[in-house]
PDB file of N, CA and C in Angstrom:
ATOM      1  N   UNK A   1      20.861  27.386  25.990  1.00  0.00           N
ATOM      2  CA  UNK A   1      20.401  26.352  25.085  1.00  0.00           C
ATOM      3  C   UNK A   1      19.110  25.760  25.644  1.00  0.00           C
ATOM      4  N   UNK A   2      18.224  25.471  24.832  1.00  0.00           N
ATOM      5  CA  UNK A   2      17.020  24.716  25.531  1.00  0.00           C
ATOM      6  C   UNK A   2      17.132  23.484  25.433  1.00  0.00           C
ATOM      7  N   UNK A   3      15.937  22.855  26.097  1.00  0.00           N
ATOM      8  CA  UNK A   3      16.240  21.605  26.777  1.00  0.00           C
ATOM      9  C   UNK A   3      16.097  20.469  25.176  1.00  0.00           C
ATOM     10  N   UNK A   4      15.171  21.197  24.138  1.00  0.00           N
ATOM     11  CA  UNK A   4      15.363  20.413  22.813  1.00  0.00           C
ATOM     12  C   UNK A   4      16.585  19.920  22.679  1.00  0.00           C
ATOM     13  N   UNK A   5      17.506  21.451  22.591  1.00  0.00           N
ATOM     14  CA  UNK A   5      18.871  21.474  22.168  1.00  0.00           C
ATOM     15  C   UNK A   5      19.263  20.563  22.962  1.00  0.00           C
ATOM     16  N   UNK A   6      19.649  20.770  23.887  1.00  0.00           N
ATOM     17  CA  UNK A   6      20.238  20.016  24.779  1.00  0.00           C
ATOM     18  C   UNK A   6      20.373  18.084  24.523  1.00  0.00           C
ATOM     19  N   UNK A   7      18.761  18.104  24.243  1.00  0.00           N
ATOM     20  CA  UNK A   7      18.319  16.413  24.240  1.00  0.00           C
ATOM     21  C   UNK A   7      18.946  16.118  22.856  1.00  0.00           C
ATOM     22  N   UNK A   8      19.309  16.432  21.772  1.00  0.00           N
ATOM     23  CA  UNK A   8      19.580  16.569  20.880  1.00  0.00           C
ATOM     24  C   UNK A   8      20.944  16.886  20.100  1.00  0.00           C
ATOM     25  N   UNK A   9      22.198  17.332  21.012  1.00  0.00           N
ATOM     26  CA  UNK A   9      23.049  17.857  20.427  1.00  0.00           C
ATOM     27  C   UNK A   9      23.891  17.369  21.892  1.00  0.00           C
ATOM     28  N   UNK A  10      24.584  17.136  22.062  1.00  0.00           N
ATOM     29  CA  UNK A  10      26.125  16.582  22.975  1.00  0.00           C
ATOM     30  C   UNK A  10      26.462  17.711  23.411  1.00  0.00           C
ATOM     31  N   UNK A  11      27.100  17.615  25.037  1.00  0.00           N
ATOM     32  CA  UNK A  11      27.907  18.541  25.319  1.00  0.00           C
ATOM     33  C   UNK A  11      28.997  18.971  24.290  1.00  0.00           C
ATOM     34  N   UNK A  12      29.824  17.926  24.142  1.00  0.00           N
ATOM     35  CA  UNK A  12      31.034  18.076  23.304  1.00  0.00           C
ATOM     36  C   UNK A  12      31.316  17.718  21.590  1.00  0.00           C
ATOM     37  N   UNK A  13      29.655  18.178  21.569  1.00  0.00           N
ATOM     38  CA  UNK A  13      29.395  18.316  19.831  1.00  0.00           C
ATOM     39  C   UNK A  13      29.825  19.602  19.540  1.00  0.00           C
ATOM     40  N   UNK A  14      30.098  19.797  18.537  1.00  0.00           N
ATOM     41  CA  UNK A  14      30.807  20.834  17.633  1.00  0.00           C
ATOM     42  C   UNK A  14      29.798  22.180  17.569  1.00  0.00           C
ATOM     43  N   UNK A  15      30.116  23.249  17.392  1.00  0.00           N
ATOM     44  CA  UNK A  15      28.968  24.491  17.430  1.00  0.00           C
ATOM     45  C   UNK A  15      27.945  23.891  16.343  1.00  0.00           C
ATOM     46  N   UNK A  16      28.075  23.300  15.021  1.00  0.00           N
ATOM     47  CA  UNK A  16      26.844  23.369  13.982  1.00  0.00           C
ATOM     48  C   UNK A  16      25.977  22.202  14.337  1.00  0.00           C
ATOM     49  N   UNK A  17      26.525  21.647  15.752  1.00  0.00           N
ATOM     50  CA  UNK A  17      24.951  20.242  15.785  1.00  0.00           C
ATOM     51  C   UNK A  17      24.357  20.469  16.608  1.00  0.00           C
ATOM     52  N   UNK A  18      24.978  21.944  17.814  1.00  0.00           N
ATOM     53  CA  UNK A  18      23.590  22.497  18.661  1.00  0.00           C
ATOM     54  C   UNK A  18      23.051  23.629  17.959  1.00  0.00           C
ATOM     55  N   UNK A  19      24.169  23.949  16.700  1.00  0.00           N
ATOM     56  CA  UNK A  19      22.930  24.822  15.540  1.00  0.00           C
ATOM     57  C   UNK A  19      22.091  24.024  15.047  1.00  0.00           C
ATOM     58  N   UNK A  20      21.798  23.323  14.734  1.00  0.00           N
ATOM     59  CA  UNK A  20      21.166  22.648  13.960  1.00  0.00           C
ATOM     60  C   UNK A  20      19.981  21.556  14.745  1.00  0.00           C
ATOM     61  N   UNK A  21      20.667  20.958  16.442  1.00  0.00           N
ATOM     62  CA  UNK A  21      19.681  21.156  17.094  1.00  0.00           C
ATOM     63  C   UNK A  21      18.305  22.206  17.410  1.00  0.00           C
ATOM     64  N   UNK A  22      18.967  23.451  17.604  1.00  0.00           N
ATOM     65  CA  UNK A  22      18.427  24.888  17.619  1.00  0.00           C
ATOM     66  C   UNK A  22      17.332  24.906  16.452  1.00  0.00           C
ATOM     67  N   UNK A  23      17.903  25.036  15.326  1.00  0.00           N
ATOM     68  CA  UNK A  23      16.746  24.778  14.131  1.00  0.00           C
ATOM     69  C   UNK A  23      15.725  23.520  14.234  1.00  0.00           C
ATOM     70  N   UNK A  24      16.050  22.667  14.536  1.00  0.00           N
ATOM     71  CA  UNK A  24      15.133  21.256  14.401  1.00  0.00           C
ATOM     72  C   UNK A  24      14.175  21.628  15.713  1.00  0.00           C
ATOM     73  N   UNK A  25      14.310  22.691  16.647  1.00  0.00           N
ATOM     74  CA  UNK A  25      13.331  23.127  17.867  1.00  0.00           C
ATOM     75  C   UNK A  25      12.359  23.635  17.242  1.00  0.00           C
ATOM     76  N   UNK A  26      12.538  24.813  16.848  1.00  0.00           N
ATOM     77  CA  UNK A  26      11.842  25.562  15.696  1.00  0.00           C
ATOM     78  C   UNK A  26      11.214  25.004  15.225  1.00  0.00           C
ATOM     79  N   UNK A  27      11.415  23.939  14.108  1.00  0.00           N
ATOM     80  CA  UNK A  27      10.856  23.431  13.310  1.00  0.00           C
ATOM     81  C   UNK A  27       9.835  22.557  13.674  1.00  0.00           C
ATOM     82  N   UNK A  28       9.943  22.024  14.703  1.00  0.00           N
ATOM     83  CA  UNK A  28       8.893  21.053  15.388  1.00  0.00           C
ATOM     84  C   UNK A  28       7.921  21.649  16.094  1.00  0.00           C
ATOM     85  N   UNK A  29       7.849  22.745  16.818  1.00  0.00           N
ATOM     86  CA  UNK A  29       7.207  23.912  17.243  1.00  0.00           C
ATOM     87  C   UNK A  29       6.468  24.109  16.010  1.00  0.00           C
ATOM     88  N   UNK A  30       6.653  24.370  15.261  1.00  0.00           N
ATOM     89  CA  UNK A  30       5.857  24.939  13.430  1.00  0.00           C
ATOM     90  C   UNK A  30       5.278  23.832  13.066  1.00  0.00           C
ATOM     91  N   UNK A  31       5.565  22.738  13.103  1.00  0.00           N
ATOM     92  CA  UNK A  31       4.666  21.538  12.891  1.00  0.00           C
ATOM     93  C   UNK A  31       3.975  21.071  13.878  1.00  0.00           C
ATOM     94  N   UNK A  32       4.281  21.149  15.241  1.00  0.00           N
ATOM     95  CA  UNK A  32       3.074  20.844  16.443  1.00  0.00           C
ATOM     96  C   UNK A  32       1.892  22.047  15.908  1.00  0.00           C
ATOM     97  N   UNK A  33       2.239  22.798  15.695  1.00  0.00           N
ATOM     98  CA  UNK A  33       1.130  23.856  15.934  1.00  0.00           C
ATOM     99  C   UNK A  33      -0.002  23.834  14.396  1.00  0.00           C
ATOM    100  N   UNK A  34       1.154  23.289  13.523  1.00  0.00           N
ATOM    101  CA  UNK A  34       0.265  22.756  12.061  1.00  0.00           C
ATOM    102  C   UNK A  34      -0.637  21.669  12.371  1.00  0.00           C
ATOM    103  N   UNK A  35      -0.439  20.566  13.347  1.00  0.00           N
ATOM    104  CA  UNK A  35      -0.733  19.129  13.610  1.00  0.00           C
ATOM    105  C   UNK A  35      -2.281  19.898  14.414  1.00  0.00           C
ATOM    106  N   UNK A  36      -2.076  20.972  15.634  1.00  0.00           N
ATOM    107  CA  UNK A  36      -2.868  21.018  16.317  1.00  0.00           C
ATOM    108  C   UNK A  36      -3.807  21.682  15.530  1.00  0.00           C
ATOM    109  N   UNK A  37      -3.613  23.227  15.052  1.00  0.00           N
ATOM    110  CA  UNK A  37      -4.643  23.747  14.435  1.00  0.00           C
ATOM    111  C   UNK A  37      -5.374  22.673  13.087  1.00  0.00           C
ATOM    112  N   UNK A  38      -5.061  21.897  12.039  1.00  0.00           N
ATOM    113  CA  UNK A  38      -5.471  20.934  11.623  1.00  0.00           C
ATOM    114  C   UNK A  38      -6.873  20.031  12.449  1.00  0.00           C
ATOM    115  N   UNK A  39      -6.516  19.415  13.757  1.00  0.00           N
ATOM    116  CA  UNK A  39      -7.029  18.989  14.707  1.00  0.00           C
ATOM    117  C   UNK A  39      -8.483  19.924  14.738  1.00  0.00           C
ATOM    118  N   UNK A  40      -8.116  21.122  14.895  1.00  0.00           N
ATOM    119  CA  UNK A  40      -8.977  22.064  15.828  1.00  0.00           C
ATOM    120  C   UNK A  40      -9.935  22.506  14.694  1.00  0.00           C
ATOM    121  N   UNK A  41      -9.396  22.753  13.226  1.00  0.00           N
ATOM    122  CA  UNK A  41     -10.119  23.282  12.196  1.00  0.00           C
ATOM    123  C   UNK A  41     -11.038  21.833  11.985  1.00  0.00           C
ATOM    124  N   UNK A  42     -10.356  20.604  11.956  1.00  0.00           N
ATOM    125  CA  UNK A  42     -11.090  19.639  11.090  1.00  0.00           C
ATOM    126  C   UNK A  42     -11.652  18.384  11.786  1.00  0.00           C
ATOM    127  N   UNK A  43     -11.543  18.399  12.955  1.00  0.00           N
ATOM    128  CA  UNK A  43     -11.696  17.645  13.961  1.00  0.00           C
ATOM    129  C   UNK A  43     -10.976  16.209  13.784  1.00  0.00           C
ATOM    130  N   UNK A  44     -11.490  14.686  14.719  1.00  0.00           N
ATOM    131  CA  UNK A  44     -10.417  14.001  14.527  1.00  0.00           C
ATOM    132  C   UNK A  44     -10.320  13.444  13.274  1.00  0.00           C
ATOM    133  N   UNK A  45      -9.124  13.087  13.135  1.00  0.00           N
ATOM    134  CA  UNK A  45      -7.997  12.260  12.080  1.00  0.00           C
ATOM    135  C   UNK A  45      -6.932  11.456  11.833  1.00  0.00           C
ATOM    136  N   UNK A  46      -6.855  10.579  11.696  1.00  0.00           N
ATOM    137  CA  UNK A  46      -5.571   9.909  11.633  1.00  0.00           C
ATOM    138  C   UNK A  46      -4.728  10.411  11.318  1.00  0.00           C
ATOM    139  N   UNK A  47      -3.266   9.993  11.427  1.00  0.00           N
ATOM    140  CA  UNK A  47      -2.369  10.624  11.149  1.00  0.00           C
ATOM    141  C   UNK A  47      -1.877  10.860   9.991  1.00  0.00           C
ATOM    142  N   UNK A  48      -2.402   9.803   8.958  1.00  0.00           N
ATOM    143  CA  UNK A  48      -2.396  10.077   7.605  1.00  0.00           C
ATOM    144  C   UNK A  48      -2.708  10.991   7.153  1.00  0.00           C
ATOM    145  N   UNK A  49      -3.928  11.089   7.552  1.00  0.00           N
ATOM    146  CA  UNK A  49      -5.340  12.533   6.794  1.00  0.00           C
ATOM    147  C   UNK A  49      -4.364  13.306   7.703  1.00  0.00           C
ATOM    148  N   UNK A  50      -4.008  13.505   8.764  1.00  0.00           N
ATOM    149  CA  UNK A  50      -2.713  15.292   9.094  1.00  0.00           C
ATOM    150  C   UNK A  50      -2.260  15.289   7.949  1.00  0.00           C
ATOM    151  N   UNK A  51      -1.554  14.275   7.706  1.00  0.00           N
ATOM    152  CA  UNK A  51      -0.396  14.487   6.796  1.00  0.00           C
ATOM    153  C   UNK A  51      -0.829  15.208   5.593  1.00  0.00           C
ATOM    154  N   UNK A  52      -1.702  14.302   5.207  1.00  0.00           N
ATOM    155  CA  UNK A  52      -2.723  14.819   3.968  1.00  0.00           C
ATOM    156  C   UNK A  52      -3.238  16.675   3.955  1.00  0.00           C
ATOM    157  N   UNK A  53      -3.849  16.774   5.118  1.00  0.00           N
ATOM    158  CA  UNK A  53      -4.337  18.468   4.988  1.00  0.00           C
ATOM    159  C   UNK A  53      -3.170  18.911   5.687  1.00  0.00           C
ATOM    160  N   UNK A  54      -2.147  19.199   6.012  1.00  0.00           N
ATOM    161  CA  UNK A  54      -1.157  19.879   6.337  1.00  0.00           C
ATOM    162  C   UNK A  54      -0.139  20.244   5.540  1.00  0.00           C
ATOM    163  N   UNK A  55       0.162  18.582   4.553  1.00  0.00           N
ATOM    164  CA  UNK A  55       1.113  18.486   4.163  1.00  0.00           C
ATOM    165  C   UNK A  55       2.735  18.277   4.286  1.00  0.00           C
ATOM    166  N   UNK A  56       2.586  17.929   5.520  1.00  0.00           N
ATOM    167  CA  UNK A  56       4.054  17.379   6.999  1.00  0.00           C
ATOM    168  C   UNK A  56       4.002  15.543   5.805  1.00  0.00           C
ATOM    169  N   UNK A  57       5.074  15.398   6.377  1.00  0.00           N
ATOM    170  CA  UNK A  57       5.240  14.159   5.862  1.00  0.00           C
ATOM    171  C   UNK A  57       4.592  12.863   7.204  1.00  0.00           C
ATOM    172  N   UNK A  58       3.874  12.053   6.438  1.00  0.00           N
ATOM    173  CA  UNK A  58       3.626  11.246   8.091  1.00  0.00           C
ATOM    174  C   UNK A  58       4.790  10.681   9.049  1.00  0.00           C
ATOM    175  N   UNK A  59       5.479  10.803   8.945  1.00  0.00           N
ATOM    176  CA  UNK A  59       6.298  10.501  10.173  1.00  0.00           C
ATOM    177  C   UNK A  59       6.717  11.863  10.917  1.00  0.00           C
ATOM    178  N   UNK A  60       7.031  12.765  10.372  1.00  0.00           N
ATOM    179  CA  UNK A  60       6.564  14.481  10.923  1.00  0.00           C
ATOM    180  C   UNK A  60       5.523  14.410  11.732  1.00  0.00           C
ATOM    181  N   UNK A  61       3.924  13.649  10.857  1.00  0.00           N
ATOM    182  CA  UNK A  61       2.883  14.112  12.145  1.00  0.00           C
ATOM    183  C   UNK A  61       2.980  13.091  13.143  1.00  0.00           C
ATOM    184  N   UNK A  62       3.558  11.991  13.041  1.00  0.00           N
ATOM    185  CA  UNK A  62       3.318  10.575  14.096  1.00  0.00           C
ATOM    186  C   UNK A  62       4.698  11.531  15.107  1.00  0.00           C
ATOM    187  N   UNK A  63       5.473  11.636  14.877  1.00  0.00           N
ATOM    188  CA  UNK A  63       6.448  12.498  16.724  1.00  0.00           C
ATOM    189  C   UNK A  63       5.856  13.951  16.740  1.00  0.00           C
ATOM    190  N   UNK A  64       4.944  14.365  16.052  1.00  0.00           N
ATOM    191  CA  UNK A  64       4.444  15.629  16.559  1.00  0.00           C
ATOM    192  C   UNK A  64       2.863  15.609  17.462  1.00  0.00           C
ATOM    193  N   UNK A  65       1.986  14.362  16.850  1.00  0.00           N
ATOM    194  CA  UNK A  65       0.902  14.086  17.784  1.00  0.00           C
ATOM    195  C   UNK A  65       1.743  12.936  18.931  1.00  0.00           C
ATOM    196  N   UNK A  66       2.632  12.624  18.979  1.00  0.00           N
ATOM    197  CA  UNK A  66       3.540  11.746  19.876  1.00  0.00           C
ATOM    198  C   UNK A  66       3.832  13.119  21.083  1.00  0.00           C
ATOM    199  N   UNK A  67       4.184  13.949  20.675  1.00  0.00           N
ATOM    200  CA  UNK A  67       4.895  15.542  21.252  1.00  0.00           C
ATOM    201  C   UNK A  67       3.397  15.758  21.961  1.00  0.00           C
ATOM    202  N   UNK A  68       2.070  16.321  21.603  1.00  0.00           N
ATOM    203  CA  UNK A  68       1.002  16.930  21.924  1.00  0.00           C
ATOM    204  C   UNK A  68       0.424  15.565  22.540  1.00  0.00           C
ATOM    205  N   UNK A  69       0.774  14.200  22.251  1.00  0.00           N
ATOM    206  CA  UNK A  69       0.181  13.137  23.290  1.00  0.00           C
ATOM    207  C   UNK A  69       0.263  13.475  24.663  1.00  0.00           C
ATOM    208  N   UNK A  70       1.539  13.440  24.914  1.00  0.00           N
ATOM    209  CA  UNK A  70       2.738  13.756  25.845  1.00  0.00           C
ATOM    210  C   UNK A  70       2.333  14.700  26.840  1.00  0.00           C
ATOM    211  N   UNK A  71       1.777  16.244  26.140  1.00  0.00           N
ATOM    212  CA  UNK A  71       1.603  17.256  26.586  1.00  0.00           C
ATOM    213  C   UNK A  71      -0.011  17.203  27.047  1.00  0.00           C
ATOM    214  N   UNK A  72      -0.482  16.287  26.814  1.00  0.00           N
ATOM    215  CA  UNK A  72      -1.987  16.034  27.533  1.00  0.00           C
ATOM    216  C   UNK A  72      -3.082  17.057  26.600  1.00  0.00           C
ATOM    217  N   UNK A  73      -2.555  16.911  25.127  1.00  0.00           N
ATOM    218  CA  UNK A  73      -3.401  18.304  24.344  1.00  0.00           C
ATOM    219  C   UNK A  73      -4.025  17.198  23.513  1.00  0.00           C
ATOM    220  N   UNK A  74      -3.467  16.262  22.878  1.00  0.00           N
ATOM    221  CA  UNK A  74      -4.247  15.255  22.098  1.00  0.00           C
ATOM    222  C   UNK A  74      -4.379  13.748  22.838  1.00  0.00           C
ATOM    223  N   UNK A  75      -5.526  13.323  21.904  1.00  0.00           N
ATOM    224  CA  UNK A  75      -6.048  11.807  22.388  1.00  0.00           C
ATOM    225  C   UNK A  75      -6.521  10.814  21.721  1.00  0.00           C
ATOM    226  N   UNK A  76      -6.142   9.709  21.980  1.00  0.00           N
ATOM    227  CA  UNK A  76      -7.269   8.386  20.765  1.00  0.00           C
ATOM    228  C   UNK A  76      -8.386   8.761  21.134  1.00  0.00           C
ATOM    229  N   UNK A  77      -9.718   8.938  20.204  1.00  0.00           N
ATOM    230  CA  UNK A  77     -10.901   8.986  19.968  1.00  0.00           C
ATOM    231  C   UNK A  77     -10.925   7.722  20.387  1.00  0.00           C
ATOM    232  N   UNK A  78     -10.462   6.313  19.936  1.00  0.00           N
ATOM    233  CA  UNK A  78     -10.904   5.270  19.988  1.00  0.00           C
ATOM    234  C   UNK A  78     -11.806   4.845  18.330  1.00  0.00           C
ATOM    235  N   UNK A  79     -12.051   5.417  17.786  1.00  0.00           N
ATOM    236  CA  UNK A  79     -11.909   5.509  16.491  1.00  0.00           C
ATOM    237  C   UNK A  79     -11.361   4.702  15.638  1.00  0.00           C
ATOM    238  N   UNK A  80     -11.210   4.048  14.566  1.00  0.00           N
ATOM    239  CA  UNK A  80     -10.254   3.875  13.772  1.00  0.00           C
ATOM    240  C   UNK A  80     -10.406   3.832  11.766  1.00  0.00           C
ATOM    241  N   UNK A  81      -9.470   4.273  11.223  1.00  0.00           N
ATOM    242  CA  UNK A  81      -9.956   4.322   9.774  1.00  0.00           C
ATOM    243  C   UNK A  81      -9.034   3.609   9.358  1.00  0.00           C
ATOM    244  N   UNK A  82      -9.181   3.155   7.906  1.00  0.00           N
ATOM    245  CA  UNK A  82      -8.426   2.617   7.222  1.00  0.00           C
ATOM    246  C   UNK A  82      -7.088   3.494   6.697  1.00  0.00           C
ATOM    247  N   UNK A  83      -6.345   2.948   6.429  1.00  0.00           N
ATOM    248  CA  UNK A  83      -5.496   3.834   5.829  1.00  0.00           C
ATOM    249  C   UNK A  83      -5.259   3.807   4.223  1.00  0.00           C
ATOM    250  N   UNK A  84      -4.452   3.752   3.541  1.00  0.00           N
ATOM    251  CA  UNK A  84      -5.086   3.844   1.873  1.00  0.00           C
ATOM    252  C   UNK A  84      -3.839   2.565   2.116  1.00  0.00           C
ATOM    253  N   UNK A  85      -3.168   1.668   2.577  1.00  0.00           N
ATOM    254  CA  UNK A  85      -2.847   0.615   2.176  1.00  0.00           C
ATOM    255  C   UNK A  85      -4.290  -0.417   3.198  1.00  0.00           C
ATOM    256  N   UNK A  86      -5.060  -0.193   3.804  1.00  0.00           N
ATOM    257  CA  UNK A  86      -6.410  -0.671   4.220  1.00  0.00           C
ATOM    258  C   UNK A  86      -5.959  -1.359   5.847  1.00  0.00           C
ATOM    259  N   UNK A  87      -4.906  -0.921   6.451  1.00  0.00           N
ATOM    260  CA  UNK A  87      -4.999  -1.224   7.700  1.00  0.00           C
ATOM    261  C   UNK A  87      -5.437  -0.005   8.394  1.00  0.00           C
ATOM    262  N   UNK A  88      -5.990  -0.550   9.644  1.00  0.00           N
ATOM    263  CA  UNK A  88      -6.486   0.634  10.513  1.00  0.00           C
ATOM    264  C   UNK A  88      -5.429   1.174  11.439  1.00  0.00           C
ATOM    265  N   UNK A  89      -5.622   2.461  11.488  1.00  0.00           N
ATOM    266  CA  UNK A  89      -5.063   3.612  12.122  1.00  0.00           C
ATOM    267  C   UNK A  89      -5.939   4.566  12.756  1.00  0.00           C
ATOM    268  N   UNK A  90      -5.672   4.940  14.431  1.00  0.00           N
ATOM    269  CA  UNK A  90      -6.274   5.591  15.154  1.00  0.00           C
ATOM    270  C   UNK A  90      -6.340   6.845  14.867  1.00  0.00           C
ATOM    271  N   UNK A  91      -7.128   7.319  15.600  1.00  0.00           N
ATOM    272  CA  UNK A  91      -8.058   8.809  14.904  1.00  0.00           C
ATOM    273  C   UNK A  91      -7.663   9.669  16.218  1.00  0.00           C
ATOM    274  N   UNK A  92      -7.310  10.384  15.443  1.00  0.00           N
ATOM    275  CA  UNK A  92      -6.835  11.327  17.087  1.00  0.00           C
ATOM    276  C   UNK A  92      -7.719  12.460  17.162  1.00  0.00           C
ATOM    277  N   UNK A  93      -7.787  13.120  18.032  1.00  0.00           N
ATOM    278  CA  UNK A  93      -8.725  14.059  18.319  1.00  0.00           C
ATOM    279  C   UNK A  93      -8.023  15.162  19.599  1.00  0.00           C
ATOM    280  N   UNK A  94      -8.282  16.416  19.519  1.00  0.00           N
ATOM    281  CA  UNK A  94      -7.997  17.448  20.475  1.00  0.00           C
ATOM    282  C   UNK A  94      -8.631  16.899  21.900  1.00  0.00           C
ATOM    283  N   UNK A  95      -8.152  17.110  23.016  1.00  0.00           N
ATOM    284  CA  UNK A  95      -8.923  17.066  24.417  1.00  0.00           C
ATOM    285  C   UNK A  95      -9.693  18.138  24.473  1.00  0.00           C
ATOM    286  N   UNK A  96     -11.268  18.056  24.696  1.00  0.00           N
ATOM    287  CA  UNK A  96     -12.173  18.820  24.916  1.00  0.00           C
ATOM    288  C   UNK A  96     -12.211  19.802  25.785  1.00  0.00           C
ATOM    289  N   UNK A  97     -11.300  20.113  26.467  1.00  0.00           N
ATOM    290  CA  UNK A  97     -10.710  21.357  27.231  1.00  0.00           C
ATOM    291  C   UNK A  97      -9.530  22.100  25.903  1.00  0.00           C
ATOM    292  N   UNK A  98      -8.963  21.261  25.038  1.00  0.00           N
ATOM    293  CA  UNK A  98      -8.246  22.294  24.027  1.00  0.00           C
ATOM    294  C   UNK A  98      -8.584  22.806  22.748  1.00  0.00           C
ATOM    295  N   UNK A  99      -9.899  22.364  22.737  1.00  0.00           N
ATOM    296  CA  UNK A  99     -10.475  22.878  21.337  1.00  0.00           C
ATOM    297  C   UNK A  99     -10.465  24.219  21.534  1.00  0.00           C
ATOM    298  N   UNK A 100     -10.234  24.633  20.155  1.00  0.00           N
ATOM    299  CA  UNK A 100     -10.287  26.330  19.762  1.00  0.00           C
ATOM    300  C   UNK A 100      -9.298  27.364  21.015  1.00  0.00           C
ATOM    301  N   UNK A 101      -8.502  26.578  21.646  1.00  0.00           N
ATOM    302  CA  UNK A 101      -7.573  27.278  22.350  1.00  0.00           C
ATOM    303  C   UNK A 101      -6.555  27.697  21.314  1.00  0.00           C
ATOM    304  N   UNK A 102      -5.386  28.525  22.261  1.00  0.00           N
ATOM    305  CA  UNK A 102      -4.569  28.516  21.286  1.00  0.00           C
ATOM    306  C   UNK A 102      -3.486  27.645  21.440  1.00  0.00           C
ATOM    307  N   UNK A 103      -2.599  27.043  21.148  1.00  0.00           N
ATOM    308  CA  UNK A 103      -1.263  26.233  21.385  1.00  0.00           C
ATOM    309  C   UNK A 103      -0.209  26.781  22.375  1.00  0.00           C
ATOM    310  N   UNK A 104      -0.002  26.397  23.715  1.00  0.00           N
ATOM    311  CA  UNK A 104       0.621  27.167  24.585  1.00  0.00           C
ATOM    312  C   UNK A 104       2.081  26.554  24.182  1.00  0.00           C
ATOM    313  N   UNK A 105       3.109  27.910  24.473  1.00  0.00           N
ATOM    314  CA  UNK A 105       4.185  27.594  23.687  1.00  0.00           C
ATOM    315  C   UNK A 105       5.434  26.726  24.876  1.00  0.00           C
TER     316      UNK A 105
END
């Protein structure tokens, strides 16, 4: 089991919630890598505009640039845009050592 699974599903949970842990690994893997290439094609963006050209729901991209924060692959620009209810939201941007890399798995 990987350590997703693991963080995610109980020793003494039933077989279908470290299945289903198992799937929700996957799935976040497929959306980090949507969040990053996004990043890399369009440079920085809030997490809205991910949401927007990806099509992840924003709370999908806010624990997936949370995930690539983490991993030292993304960063605040320092930046900030409005968001379409008109508060500001930070602009994230790839670390200039990960542009046009590929997403290490």
């Amino acid at each position: 089991m990987t350590n997703f699974a693991r963080e995610h599903a109980h020793t003494n949970d039933i077989d279908t919630s470290h299945a289903a842990a198992e799937r929700a690994e996957v799935m976040a893997a497929r959306h980090k890598e949507m969040v990053y290439a996004a990043l890399n094609q369009q440079g920085p963006m809030s997490s809205q505009q991910i949401a927007a050209v990806t099509g992840l729901e924003y709370l999908q991209v806010v624990r997936r640039v949370s995930d690539l924060r983490n991993e030292d692959v993304v960063i605040d620009s320092g930046e900030r845009r409005p968001t379409v209810s008109g508060r500001l939201a930070a602009v994230w941007k790839l670390k200039p050592a990960q542009l046009n890399l590929e997403l290490a798995e």
